[in-house]
PDB file of N, CA and C in Angstrom:
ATOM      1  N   UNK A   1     -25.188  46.736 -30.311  1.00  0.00           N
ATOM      2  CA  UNK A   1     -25.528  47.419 -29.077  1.00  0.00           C
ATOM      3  C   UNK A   1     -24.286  47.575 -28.206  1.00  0.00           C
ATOM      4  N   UNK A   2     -24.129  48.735 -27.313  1.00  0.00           N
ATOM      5  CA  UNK A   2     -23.387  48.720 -26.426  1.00  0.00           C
ATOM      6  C   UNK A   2     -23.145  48.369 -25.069  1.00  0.00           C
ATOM      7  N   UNK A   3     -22.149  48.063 -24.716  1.00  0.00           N
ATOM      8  CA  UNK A   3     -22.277  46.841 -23.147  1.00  0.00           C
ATOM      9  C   UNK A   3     -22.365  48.546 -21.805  1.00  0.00           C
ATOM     10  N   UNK A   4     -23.224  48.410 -21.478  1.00  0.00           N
ATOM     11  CA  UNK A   4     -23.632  49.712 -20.207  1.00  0.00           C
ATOM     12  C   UNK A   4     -21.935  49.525 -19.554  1.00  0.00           C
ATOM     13  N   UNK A   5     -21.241  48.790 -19.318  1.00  0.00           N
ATOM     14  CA  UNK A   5     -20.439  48.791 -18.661  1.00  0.00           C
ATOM     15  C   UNK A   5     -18.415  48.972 -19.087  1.00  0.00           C
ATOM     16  N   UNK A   6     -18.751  48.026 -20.318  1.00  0.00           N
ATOM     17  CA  UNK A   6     -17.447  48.260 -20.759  1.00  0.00           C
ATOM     18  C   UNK A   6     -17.531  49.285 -22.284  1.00  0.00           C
ATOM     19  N   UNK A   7     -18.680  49.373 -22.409  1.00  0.00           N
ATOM     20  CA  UNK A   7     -18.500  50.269 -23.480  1.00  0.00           C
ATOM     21  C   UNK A   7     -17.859  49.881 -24.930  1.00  0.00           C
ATOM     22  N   UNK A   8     -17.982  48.404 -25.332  1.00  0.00           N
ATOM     23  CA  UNK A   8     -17.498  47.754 -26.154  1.00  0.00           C
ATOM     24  C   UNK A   8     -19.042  47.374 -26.959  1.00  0.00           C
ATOM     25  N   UNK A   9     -19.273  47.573 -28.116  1.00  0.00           N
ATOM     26  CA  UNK A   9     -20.331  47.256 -29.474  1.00  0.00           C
ATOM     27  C   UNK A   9     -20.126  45.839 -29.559  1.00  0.00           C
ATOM     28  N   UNK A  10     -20.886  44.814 -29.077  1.00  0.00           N
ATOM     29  CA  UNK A  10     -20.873  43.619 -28.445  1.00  0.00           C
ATOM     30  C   UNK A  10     -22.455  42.989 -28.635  1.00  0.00           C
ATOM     31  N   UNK A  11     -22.667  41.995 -29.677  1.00  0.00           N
ATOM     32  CA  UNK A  11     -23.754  41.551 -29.995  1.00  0.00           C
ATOM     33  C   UNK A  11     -23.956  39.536 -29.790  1.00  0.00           C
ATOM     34  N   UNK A  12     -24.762  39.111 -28.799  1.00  0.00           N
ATOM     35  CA  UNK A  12     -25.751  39.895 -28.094  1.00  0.00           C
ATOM     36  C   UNK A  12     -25.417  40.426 -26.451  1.00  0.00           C
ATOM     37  N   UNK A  13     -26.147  41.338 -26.086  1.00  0.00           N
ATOM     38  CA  UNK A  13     -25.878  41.237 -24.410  1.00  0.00           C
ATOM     39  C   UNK A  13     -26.723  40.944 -24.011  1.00  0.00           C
ATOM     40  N   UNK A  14     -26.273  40.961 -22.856  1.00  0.00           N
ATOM     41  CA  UNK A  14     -26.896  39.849 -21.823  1.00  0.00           C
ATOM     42  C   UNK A  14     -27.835  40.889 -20.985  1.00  0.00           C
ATOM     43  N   UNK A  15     -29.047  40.597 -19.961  1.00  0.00           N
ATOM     44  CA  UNK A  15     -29.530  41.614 -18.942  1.00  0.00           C
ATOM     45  C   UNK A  15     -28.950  41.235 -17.399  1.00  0.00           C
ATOM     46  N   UNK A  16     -28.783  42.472 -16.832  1.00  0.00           N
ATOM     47  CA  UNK A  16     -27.952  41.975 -15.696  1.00  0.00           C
ATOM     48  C   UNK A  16     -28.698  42.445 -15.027  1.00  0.00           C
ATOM     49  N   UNK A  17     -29.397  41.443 -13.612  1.00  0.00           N
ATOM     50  CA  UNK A  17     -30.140  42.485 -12.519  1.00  0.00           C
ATOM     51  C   UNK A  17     -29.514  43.020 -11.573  1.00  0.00           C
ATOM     52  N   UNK A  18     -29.803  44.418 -11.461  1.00  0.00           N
ATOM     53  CA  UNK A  18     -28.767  45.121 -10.651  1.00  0.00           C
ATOM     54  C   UNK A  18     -29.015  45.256  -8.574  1.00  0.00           C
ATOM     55  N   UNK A  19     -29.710  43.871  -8.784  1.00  0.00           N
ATOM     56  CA  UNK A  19     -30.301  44.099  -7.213  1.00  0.00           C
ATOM     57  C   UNK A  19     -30.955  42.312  -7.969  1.00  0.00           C
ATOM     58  N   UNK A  20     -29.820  41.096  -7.979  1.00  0.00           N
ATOM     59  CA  UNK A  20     -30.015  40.309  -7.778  1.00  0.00           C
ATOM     60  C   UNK A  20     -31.795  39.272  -7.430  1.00  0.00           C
ATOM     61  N   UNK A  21     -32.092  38.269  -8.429  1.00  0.00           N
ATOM     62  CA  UNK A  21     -32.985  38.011  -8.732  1.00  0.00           C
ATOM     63  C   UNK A  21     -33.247  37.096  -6.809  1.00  0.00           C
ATOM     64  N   UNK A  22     -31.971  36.669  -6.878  1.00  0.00           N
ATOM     65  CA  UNK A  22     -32.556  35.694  -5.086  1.00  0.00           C
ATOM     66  C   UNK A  22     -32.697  36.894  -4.038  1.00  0.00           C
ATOM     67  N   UNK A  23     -32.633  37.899  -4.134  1.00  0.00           N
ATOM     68  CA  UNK A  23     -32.908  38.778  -3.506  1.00  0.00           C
ATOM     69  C   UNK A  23     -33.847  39.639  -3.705  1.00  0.00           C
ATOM     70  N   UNK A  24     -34.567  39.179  -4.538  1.00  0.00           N
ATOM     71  CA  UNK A  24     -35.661  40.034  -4.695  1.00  0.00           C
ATOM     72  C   UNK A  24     -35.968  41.138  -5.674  1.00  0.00           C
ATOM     73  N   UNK A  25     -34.461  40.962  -6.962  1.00  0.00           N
ATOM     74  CA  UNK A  25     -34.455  41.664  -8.166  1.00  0.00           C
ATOM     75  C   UNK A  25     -35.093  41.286  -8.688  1.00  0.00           C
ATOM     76  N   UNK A  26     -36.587  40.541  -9.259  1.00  0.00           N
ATOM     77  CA  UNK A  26     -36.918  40.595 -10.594  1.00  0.00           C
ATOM     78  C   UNK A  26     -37.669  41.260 -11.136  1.00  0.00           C
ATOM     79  N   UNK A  27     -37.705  42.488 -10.671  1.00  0.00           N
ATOM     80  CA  UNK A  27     -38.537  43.568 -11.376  1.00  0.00           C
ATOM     81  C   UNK A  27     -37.960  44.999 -11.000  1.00  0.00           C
ATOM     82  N   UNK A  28     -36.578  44.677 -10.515  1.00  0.00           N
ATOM     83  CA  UNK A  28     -35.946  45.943  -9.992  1.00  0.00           C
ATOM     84  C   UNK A  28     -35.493  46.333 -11.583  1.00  0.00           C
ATOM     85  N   UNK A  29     -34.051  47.460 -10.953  1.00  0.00           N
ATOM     86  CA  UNK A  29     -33.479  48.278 -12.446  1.00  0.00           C
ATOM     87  C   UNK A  29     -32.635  46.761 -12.489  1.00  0.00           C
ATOM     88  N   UNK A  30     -32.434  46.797 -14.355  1.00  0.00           N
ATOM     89  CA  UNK A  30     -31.430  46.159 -15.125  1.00  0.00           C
ATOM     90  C   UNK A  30     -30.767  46.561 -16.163  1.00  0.00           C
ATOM     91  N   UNK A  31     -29.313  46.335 -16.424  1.00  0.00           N
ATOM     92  CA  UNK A  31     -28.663  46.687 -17.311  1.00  0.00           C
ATOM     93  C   UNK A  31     -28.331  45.637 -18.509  1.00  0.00           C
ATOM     94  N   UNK A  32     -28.085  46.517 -19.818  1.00  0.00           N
ATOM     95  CA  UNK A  32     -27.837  45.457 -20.804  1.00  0.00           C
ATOM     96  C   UNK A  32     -25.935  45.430 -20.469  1.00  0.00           C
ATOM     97  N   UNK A  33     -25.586  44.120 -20.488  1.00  0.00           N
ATOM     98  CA  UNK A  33     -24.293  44.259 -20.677  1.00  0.00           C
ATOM     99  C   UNK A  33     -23.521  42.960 -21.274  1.00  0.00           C
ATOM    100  N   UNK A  34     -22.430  42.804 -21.877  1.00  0.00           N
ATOM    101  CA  UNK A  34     -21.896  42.024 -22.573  1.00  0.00           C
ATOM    102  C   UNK A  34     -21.784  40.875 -21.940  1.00  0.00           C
ATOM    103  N   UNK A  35     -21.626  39.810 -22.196  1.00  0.00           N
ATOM    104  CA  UNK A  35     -21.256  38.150 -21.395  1.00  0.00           C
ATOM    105  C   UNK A  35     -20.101  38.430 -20.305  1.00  0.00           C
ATOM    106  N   UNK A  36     -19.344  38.597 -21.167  1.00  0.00           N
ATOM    107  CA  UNK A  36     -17.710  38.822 -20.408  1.00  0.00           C
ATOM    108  C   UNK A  36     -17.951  39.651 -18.828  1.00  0.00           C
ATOM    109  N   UNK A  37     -18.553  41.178 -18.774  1.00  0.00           N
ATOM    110  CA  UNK A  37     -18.670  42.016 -18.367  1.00  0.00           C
ATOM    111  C   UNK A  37     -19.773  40.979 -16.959  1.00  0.00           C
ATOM    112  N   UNK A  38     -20.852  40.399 -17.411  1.00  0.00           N
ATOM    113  CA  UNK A  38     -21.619  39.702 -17.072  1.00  0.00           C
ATOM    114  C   UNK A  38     -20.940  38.381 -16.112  1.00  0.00           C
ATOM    115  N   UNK A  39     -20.443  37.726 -16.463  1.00  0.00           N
ATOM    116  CA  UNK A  39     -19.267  36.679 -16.022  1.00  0.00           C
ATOM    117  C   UNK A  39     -18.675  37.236 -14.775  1.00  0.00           C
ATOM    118  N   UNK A  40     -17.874  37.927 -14.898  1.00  0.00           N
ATOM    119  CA  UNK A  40     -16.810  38.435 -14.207  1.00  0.00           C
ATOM    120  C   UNK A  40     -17.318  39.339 -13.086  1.00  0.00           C
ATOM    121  N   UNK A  41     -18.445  39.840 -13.674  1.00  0.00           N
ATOM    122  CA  UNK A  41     -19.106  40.110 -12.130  1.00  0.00           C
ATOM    123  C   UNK A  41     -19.878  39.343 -11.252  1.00  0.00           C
ATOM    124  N   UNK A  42     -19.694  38.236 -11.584  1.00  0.00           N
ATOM    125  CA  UNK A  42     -20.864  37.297 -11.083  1.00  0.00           C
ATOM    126  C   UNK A  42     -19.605  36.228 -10.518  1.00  0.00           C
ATOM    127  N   UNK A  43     -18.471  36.209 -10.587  1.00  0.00           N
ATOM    128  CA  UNK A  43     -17.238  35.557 -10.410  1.00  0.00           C
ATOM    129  C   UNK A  43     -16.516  36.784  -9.102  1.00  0.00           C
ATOM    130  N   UNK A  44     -16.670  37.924  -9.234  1.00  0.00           N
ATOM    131  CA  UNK A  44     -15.859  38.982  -8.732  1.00  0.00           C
ATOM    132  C   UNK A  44     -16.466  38.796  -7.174  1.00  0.00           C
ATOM    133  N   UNK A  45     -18.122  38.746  -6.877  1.00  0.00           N
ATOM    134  CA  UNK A  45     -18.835  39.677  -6.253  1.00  0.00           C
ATOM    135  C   UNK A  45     -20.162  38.428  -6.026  1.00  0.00           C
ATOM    136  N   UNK A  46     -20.548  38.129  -4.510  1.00  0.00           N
ATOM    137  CA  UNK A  46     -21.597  37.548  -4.193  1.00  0.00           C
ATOM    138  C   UNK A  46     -22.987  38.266  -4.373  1.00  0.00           C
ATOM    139  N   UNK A  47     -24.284  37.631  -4.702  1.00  0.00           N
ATOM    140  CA  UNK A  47     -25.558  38.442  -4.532  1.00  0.00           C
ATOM    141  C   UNK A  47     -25.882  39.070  -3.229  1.00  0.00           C
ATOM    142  N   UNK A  48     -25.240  38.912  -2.250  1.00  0.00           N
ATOM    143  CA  UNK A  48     -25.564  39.982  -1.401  1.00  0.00           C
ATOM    144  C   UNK A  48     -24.912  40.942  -1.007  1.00  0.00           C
ATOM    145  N   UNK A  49     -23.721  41.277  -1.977  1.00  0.00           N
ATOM    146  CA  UNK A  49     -22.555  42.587  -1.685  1.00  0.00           C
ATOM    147  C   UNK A  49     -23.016  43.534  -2.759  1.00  0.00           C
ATOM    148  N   UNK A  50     -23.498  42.110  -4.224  1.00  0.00           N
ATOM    149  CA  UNK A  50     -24.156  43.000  -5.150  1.00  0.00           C
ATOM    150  C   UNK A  50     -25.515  43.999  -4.876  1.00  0.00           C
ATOM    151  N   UNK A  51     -26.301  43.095  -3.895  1.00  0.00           N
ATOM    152  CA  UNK A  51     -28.114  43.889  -3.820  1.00  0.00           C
ATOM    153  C   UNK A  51     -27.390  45.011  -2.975  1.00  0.00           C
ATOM    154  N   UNK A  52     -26.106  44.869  -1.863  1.00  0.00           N
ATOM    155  CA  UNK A  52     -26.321  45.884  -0.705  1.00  0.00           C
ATOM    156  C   UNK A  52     -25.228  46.755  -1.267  1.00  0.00           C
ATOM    157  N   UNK A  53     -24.405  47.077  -2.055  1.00  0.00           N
ATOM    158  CA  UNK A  53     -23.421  47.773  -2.084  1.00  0.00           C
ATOM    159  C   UNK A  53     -23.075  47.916  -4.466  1.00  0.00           C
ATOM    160  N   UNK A  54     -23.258  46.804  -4.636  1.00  0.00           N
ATOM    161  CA  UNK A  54     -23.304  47.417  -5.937  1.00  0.00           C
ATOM    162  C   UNK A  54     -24.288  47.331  -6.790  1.00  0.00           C
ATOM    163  N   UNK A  55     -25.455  47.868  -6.530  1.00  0.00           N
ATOM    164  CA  UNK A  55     -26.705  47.864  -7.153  1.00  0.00           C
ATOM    165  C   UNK A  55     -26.796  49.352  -8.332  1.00  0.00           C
ATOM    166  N   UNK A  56     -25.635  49.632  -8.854  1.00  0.00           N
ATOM    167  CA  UNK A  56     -25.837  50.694 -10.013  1.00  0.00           C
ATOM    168  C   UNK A  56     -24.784  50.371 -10.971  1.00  0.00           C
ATOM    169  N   UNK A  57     -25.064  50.538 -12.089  1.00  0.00           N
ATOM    170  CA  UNK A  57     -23.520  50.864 -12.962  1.00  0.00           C
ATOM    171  C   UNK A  57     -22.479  51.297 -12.445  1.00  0.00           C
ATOM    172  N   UNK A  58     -22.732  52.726 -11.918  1.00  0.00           N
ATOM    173  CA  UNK A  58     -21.984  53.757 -11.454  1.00  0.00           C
ATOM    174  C   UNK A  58     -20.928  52.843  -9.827  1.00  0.00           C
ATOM    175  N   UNK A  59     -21.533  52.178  -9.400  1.00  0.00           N
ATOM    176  CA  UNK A  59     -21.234  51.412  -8.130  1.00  0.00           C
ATOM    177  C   UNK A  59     -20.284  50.136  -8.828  1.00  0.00           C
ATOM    178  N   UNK A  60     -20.467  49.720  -9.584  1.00  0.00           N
ATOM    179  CA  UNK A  60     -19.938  48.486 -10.327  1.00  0.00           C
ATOM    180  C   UNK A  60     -19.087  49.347 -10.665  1.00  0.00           C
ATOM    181  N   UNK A  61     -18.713  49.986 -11.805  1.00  0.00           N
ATOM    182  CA  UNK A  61     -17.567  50.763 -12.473  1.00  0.00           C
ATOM    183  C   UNK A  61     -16.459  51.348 -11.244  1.00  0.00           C
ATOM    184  N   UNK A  62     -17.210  51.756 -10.789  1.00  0.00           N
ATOM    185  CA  UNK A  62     -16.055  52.293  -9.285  1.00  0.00           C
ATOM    186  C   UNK A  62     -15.717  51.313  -8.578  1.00  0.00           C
ATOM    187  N   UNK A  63     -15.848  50.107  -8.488  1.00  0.00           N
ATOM    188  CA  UNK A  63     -15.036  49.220  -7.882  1.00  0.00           C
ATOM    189  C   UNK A  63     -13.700  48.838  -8.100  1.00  0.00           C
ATOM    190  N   UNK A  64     -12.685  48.749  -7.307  1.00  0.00           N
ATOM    191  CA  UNK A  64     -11.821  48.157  -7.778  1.00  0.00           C
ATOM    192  C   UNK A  64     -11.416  47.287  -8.437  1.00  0.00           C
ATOM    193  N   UNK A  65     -11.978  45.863  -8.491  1.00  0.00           N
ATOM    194  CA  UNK A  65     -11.436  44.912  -8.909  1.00  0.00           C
ATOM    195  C   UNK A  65     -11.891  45.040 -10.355  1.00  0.00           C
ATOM    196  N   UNK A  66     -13.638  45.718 -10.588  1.00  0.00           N
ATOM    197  CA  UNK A  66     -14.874  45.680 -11.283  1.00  0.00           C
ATOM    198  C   UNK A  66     -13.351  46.390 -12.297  1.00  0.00           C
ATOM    199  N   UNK A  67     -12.808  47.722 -11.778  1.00  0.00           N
ATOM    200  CA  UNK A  67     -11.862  48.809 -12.643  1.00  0.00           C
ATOM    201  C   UNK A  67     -11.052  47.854 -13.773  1.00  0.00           C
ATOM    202  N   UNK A  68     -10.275  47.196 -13.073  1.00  0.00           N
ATOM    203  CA  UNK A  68      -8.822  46.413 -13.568  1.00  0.00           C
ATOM    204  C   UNK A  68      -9.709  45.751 -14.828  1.00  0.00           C
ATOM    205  N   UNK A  69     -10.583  44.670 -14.407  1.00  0.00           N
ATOM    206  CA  UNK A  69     -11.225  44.282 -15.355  1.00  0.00           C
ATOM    207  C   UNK A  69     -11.638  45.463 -16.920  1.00  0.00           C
ATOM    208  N   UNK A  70     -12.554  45.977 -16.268  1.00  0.00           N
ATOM    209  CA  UNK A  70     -13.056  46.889 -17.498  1.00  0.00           C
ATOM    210  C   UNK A  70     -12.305  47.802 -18.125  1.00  0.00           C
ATOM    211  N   UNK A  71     -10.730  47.897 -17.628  1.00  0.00           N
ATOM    212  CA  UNK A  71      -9.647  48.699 -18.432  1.00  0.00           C
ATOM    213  C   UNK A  71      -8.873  47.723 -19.605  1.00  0.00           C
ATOM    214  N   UNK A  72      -8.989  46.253 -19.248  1.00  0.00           N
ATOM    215  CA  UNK A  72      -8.529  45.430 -20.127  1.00  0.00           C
ATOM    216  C   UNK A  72      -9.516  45.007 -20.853  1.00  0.00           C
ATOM    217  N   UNK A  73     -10.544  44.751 -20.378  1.00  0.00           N
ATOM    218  CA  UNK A  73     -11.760  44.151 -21.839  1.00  0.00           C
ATOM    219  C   UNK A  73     -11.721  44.987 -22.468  1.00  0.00           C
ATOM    220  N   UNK A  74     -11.819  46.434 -22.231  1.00  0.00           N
ATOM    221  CA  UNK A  74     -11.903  47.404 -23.562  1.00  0.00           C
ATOM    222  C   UNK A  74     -10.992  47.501 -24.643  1.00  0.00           C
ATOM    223  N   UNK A  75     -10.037  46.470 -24.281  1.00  0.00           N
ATOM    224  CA  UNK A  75      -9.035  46.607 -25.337  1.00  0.00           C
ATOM    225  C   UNK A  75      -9.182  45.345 -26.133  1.00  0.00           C
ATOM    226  N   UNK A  76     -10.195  44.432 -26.029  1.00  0.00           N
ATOM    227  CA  UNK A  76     -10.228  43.255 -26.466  1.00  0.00           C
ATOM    228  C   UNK A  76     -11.202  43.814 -27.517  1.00  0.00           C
ATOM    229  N   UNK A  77     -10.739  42.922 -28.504  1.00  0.00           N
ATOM    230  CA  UNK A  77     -11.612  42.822 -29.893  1.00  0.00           C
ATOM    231  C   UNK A  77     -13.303  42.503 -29.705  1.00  0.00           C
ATOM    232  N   UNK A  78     -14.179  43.056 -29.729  1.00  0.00           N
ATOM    233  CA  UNK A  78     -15.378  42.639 -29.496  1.00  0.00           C
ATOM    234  C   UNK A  78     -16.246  41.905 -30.443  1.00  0.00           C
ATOM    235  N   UNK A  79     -15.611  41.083 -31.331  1.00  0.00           N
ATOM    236  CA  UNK A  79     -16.405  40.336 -32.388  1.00  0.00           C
ATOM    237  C   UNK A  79     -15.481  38.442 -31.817  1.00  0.00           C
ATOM    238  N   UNK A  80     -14.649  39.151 -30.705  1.00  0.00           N
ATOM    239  CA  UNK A  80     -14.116  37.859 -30.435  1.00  0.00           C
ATOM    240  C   UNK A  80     -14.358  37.292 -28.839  1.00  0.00           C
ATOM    241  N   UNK A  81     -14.825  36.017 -28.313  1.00  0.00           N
ATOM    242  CA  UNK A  81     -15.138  35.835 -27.155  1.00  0.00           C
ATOM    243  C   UNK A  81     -14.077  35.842 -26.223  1.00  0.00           C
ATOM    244  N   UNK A  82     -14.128  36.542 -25.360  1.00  0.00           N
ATOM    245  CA  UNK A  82     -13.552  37.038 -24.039  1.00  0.00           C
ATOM    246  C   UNK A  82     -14.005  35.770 -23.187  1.00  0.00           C
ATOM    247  N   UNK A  83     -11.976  35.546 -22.733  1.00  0.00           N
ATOM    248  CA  UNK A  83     -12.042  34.021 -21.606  1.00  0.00           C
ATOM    249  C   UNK A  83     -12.207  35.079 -20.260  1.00  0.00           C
ATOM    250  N   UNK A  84     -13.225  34.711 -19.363  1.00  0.00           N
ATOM    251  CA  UNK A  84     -12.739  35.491 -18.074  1.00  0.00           C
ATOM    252  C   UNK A  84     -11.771  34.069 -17.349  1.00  0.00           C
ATOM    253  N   UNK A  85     -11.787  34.991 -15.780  1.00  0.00           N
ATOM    254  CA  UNK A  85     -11.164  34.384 -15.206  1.00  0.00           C
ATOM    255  C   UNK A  85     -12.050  33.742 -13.746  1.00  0.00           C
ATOM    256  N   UNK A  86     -11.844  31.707 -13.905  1.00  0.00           N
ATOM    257  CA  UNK A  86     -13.066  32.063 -13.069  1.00  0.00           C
ATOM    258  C   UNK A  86     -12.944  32.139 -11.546  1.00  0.00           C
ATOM    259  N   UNK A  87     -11.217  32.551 -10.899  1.00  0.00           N
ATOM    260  CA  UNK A  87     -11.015  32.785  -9.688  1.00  0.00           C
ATOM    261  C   UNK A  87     -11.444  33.589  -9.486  1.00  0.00           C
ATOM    262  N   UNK A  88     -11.791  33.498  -7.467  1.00  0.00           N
ATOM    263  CA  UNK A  88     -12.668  34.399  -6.824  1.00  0.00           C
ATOM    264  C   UNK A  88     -11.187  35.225  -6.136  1.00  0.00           C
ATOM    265  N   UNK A  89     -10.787  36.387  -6.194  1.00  0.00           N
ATOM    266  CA  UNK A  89      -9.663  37.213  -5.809  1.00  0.00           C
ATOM    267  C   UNK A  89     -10.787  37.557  -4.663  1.00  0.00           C
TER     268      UNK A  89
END
């Protein structure tokens, strides 16, 4: 399957709620997306910048920091586990 976000064939992914479960995501939209991809946004970005400001793919991908990230995982081998990083920049 493919990760909605980095676009890397990545087995298994993970579901990501895109409007945060302590906020009242658990029956909102969700995306399938890889661990790594998963990690690093959850390291990048608090649940309430996520419910109020990046609640889409399209909102995640256009982020800056979200960018840098997802230009380098795509170059990582996807049969091999991706270390994120677990500072908060």
């Amino acid at each position: 399957m493919t990760c909605e976000l980095c676009e890397r064939e990545v087995q298994p992914l993970t579901v990501h709620h895109l409007i945060p479960r302590q906020k009242k995501g658990h029956h909102g939209p969700k995306i399938n997306i890889c661990s790594a991809c998963h990690k690093q946004i959850h390291i990048f970005y608090d649940n309430t910048r996520l419910a109020q400001e990046l609640n889409s793919p399209e909102k995640l991908k256009d982020e800056p920091q979200m960018q840098k990230f997802l230009s380098w995982v795509k170059k990582q081998d996807p049969n091999k586990r991706v270390k994120v990083h677990r500072k908060r920049t």
